[in-house]
PDB file of N, CA and C in Angstrom:
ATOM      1  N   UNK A   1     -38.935  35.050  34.127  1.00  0.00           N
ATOM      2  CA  UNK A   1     -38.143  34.692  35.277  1.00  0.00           C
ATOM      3  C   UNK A   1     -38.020  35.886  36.202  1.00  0.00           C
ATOM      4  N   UNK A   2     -38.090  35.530  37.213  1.00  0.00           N
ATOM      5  CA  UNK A   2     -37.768  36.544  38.423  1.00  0.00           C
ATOM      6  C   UNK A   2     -36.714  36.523  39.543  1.00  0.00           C
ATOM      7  N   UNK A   3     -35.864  37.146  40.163  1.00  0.00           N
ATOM      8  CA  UNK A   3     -34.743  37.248  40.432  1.00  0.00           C
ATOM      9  C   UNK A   3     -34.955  37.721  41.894  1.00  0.00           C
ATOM     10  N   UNK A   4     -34.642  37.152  42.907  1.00  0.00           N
ATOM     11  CA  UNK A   4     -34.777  37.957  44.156  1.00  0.00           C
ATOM     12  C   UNK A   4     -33.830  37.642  44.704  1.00  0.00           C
ATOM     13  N   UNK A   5     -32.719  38.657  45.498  1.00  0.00           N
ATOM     14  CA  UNK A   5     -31.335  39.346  46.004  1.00  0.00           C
ATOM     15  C   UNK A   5     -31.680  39.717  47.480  1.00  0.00           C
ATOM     16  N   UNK A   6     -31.504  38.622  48.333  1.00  0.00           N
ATOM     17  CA  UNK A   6     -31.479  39.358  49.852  1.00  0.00           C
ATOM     18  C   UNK A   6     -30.105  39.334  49.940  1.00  0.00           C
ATOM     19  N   UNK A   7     -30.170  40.589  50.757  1.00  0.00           N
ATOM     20  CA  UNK A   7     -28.726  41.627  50.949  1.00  0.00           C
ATOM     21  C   UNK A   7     -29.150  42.011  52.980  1.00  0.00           C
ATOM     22  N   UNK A   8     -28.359  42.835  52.967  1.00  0.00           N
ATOM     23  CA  UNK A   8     -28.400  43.471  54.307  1.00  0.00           C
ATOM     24  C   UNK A   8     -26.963  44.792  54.165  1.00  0.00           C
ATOM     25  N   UNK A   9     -27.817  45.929  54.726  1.00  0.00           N
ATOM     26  CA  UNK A   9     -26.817  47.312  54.618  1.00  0.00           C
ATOM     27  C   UNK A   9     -25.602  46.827  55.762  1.00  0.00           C
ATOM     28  N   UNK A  10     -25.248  46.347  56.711  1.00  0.00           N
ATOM     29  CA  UNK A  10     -24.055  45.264  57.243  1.00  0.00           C
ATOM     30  C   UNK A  10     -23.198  44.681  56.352  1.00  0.00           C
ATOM     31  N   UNK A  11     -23.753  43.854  55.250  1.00  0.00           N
ATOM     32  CA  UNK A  11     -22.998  42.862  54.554  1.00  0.00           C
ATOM     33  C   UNK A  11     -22.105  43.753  53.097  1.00  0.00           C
ATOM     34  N   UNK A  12     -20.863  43.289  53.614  1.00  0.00           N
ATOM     35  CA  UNK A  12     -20.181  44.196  52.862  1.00  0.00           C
ATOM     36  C   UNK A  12     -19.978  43.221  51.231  1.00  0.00           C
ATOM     37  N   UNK A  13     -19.795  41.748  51.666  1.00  0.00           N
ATOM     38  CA  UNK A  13     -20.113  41.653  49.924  1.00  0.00           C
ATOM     39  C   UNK A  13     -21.495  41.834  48.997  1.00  0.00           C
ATOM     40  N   UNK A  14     -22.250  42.149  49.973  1.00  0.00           N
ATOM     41  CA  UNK A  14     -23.730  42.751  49.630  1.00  0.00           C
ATOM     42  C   UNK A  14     -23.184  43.757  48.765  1.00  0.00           C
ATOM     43  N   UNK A  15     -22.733  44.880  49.410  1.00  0.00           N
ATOM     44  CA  UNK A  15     -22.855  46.255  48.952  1.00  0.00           C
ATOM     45  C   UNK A  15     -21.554  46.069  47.484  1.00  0.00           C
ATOM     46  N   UNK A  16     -20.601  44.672  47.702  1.00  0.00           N
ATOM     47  CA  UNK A  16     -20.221  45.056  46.177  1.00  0.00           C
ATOM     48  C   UNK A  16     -20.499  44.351  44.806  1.00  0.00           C
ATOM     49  N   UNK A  17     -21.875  43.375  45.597  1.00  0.00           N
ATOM     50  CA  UNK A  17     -22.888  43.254  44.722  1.00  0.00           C
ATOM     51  C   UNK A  17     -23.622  44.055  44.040  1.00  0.00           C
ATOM     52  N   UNK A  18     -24.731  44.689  44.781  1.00  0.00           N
ATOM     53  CA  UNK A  18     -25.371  45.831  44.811  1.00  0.00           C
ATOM     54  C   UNK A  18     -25.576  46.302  43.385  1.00  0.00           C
ATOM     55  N   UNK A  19     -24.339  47.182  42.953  1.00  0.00           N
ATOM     56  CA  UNK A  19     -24.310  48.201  42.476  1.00  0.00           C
ATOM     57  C   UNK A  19     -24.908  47.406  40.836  1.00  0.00           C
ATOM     58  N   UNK A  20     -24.069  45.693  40.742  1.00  0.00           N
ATOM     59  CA  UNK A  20     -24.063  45.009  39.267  1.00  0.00           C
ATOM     60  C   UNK A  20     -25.743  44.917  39.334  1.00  0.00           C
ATOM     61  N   UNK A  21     -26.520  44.028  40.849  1.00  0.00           N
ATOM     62  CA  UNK A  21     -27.855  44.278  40.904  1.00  0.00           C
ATOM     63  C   UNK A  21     -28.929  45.335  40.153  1.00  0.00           C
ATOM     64  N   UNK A  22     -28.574  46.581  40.542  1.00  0.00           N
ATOM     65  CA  UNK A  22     -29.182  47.716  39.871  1.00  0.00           C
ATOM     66  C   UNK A  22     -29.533  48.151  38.883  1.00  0.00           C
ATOM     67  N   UNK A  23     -27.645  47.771  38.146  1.00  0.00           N
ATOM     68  CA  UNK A  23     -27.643  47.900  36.967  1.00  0.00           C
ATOM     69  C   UNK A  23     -28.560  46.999  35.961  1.00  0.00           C
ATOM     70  N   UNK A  24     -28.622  46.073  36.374  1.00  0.00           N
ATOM     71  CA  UNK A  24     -29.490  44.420  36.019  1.00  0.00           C
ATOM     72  C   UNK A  24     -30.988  45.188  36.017  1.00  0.00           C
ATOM     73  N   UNK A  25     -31.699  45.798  37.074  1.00  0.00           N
ATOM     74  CA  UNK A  25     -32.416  46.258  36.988  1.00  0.00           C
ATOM     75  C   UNK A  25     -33.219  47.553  36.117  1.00  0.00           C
ATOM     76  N   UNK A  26     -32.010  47.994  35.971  1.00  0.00           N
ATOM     77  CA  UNK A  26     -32.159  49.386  35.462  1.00  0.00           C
ATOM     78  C   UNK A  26     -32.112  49.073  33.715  1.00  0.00           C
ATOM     79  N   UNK A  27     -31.746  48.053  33.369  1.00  0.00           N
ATOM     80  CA  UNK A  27     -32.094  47.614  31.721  1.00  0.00           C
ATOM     81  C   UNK A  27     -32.981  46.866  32.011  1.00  0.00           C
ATOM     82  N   UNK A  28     -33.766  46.409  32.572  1.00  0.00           N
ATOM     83  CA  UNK A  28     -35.022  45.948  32.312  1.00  0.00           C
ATOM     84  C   UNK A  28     -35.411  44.501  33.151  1.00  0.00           C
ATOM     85  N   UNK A  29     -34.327  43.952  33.966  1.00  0.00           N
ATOM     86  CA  UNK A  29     -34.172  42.811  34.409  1.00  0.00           C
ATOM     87  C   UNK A  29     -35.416  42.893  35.222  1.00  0.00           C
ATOM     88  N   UNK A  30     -36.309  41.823  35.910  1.00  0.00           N
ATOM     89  CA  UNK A  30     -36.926  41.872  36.921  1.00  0.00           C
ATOM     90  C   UNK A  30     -36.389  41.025  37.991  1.00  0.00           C
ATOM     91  N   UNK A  31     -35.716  41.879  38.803  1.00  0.00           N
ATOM     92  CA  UNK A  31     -34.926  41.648  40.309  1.00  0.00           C
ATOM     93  C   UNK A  31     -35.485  41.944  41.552  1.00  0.00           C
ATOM     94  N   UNK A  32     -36.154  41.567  42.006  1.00  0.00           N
ATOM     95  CA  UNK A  32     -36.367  42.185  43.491  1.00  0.00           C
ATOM     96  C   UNK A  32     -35.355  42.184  44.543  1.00  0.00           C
ATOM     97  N   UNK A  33     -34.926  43.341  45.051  1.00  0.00           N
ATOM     98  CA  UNK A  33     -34.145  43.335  45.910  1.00  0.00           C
ATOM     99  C   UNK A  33     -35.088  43.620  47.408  1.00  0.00           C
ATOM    100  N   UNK A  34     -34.010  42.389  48.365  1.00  0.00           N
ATOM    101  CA  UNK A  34     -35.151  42.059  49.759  1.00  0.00           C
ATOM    102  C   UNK A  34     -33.940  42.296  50.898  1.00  0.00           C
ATOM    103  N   UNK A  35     -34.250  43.490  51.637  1.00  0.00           N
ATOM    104  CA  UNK A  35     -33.569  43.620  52.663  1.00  0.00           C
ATOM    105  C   UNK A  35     -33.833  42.231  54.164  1.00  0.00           C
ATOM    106  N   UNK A  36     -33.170  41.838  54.237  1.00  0.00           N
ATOM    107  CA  UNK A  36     -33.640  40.783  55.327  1.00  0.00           C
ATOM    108  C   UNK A  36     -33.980  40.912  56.924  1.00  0.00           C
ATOM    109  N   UNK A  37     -33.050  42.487  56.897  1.00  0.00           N
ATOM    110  CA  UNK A  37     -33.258  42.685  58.021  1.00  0.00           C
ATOM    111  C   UNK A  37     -34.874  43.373  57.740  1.00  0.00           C
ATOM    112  N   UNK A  38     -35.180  43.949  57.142  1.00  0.00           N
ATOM    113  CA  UNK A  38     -36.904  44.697  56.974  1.00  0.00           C
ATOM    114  C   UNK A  38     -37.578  43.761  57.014  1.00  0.00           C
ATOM    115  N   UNK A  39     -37.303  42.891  56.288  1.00  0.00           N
ATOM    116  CA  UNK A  39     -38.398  41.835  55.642  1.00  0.00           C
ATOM    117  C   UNK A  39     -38.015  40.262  55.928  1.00  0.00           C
ATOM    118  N   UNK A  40     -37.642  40.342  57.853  1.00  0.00           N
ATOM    119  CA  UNK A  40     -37.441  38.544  57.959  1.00  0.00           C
ATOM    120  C   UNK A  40     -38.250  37.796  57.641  1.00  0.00           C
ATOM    121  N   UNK A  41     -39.653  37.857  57.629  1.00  0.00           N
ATOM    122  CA  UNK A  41     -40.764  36.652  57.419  1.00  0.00           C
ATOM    123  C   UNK A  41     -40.514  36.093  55.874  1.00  0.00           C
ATOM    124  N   UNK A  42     -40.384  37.067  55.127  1.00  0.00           N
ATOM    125  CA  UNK A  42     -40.124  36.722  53.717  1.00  0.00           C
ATOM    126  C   UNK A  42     -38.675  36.212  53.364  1.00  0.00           C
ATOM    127  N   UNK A  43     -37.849  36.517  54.059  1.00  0.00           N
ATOM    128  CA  UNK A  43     -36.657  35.832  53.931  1.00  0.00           C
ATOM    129  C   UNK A  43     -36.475  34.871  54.540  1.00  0.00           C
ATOM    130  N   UNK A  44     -37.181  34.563  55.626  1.00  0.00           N
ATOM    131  CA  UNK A  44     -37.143  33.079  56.656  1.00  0.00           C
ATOM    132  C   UNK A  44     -38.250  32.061  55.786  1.00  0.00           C
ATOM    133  N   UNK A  45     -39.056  32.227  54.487  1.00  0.00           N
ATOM    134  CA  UNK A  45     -40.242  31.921  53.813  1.00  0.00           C
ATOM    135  C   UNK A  45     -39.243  31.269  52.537  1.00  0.00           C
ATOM    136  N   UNK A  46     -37.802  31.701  52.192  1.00  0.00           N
ATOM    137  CA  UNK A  46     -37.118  31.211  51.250  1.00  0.00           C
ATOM    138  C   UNK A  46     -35.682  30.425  51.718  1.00  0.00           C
ATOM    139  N   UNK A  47     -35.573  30.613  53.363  1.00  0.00           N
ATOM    140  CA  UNK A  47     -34.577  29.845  54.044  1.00  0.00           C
ATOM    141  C   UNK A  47     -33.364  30.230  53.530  1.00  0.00           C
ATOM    142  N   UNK A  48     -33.482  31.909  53.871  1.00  0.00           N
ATOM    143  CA  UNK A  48     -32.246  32.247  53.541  1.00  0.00           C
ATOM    144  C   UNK A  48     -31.307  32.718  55.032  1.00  0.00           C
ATOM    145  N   UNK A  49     -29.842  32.116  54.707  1.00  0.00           N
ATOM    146  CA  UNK A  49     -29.315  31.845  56.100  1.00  0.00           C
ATOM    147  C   UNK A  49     -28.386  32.004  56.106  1.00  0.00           C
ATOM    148  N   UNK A  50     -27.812  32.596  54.772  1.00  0.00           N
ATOM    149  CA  UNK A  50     -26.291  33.600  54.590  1.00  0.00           C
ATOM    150  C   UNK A  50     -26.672  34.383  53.168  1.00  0.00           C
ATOM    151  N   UNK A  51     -25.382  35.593  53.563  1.00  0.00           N
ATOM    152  CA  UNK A  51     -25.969  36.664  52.514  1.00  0.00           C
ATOM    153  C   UNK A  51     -24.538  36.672  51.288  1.00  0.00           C
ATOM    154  N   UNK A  52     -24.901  37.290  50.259  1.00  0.00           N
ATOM    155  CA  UNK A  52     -25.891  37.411  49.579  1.00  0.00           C
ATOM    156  C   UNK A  52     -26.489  36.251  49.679  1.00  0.00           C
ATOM    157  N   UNK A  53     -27.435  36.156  49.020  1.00  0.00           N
ATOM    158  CA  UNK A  53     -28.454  34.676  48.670  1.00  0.00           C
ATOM    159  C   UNK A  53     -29.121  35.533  47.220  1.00  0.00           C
ATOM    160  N   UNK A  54     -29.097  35.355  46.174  1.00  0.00           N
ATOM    161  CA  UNK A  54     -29.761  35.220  45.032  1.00  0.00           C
ATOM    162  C   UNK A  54     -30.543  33.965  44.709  1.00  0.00           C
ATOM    163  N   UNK A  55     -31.703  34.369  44.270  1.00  0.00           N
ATOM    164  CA  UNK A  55     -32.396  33.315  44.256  1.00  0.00           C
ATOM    165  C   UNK A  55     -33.564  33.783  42.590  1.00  0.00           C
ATOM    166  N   UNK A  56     -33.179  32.269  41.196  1.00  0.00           N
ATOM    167  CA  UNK A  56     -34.338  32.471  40.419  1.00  0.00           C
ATOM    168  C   UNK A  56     -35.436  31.676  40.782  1.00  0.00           C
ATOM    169  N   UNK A  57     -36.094  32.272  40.333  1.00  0.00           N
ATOM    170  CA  UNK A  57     -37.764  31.891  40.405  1.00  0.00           C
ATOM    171  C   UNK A  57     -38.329  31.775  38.973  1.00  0.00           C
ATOM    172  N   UNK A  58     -39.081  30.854  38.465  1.00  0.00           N
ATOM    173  CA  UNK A  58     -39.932  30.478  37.520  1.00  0.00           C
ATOM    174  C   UNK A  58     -40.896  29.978  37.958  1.00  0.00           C
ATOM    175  N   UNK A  59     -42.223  30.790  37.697  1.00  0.00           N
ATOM    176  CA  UNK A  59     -43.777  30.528  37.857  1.00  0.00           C
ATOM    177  C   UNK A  59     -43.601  30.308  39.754  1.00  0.00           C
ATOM    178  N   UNK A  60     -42.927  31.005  39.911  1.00  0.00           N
ATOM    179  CA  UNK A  60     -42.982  30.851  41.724  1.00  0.00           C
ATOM    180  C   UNK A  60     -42.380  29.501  42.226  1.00  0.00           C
ATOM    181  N   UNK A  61     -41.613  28.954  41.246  1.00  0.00           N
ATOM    182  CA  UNK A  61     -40.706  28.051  41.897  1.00  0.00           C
ATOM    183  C   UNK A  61     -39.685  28.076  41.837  1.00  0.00           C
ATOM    184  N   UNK A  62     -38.899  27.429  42.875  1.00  0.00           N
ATOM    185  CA  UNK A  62     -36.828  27.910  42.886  1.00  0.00           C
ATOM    186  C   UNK A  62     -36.446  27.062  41.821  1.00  0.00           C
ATOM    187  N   UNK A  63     -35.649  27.782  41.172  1.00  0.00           N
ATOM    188  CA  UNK A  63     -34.781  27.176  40.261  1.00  0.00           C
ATOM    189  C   UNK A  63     -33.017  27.195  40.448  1.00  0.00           C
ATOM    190  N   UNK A  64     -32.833  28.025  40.925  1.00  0.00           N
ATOM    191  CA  UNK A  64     -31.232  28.214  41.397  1.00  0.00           C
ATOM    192  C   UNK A  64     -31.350  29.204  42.554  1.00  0.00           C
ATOM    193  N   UNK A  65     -30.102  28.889  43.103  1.00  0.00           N
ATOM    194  CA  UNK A  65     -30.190  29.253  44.268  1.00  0.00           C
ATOM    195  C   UNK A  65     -28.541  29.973  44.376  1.00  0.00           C
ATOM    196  N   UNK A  66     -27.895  30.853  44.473  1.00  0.00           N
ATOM    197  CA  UNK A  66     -26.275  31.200  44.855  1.00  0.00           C
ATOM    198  C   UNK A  66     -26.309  31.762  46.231  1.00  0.00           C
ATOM    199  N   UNK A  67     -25.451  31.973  46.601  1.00  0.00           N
ATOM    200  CA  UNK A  67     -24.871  32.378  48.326  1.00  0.00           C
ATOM    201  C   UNK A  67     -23.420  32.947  47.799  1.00  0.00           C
ATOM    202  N   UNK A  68     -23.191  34.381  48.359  1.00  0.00           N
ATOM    203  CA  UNK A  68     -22.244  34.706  47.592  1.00  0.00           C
ATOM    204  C   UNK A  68     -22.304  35.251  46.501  1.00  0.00           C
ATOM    205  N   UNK A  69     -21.128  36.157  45.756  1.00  0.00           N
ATOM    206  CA  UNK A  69     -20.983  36.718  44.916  1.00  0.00           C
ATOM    207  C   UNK A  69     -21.560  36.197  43.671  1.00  0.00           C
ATOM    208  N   UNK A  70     -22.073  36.366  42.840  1.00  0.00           N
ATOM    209  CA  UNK A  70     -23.051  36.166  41.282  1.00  0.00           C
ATOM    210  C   UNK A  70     -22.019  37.091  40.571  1.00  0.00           C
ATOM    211  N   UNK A  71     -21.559  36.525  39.464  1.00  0.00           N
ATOM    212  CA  UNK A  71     -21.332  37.733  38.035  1.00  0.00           C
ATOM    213  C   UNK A  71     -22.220  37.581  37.077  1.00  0.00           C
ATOM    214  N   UNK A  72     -22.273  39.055  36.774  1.00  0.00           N
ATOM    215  CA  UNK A  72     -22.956  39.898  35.982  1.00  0.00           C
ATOM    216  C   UNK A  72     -23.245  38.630  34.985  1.00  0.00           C
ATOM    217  N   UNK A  73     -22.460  38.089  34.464  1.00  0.00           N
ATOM    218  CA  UNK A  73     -22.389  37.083  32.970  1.00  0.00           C
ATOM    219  C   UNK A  73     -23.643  36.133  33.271  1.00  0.00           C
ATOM    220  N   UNK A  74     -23.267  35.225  34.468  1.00  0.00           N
ATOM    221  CA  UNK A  74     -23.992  34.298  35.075  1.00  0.00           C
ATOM    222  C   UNK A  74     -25.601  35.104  35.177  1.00  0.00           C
ATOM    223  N   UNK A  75     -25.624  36.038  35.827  1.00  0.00           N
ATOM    224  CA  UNK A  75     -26.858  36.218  36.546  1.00  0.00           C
ATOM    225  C   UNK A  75     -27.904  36.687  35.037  1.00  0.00           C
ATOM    226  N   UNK A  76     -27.040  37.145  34.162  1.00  0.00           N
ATOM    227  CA  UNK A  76     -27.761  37.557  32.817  1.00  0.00           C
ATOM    228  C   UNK A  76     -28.370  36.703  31.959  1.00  0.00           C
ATOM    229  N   UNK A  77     -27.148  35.719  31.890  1.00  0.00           N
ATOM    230  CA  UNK A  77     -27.606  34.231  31.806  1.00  0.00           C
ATOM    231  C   UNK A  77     -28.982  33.233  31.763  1.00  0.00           C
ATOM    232  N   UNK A  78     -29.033  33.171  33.015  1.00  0.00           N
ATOM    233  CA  UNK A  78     -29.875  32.605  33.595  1.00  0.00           C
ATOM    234  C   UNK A  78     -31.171  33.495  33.636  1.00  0.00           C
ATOM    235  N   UNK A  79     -31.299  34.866  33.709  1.00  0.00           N
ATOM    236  CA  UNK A  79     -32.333  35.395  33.346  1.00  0.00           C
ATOM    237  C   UNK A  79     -32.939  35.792  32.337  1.00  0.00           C
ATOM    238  N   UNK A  80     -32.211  35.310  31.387  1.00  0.00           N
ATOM    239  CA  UNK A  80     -32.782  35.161  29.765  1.00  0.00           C
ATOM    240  C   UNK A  80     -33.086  34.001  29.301  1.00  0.00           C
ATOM    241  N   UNK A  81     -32.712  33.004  29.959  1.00  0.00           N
ATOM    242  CA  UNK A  81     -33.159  31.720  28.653  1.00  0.00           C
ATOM    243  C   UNK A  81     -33.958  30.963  29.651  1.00  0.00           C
ATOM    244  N   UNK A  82     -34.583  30.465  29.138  1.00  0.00           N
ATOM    245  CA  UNK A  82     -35.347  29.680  29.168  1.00  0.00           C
ATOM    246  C   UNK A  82     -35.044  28.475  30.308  1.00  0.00           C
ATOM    247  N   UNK A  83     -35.459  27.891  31.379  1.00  0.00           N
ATOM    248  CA  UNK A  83     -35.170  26.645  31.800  1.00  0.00           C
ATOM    249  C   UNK A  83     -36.066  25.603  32.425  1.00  0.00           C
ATOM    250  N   UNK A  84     -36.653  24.754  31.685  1.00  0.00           N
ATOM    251  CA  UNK A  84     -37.458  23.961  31.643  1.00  0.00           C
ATOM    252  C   UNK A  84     -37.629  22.673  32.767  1.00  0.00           C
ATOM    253  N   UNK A  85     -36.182  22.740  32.963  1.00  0.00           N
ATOM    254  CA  UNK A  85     -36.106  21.449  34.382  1.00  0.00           C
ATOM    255  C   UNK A  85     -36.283  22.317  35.704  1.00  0.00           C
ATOM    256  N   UNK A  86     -37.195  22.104  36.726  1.00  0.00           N
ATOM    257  CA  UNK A  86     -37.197  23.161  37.456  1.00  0.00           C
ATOM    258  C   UNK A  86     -36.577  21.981  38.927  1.00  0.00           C
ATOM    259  N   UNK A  87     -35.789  22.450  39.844  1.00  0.00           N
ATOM    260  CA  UNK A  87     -35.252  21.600  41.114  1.00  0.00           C
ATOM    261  C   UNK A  87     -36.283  21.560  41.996  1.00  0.00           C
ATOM    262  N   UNK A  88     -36.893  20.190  42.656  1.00  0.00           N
ATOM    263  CA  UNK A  88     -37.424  20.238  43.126  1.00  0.00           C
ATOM    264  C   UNK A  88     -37.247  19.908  44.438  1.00  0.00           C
ATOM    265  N   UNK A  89     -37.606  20.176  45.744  1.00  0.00           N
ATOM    266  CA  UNK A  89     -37.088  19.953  47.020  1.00  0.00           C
ATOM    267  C   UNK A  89     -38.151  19.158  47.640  1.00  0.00           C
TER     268      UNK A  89
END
């Protein structure tokens, strides 16, 4: 599973995201963090249109989607097990 976090250095519940992000990263999680303002094509490519936006991915398809604050519990969650029903749009 893969994890991608558009943020923006503006968005202040970004930045008190952030820090749990990192940490997620820094044990081994695979998170990509996507500045939106750097990288609009790729963030206008996942229709993201408020921040935070966390978004999992399995085999390159969305599986959940949050807006807003994520805890640590949740986001660990979901990036360990397994989920077989994938949402389809």
């Amino acid at each position: 599973m893969t994890c991608l976090f558009f943020t923006a250095d503006w968005c202040s519940v970004c930045r008190t995201v952030r820090p749990l992000i990192e940490k997620l990263q820094a044990t081994g999680y695979e998170i990509r963090i996507v500045n939106t303002d750097q990288e609009k094509e790729f963030s206008a490519k996942f229709n993201v249109t408020a921040l935070p936006t966390t978004i999992i991915l399995q085999d390159s398809r969305e599986l959940k989607r949050f807006v807003g604050k994520i805890s640590e519990g949740t986001l660990r969650t979901l990036l360990t097990k397994k989920i077989v029903e994938y949402k389809i749009y």
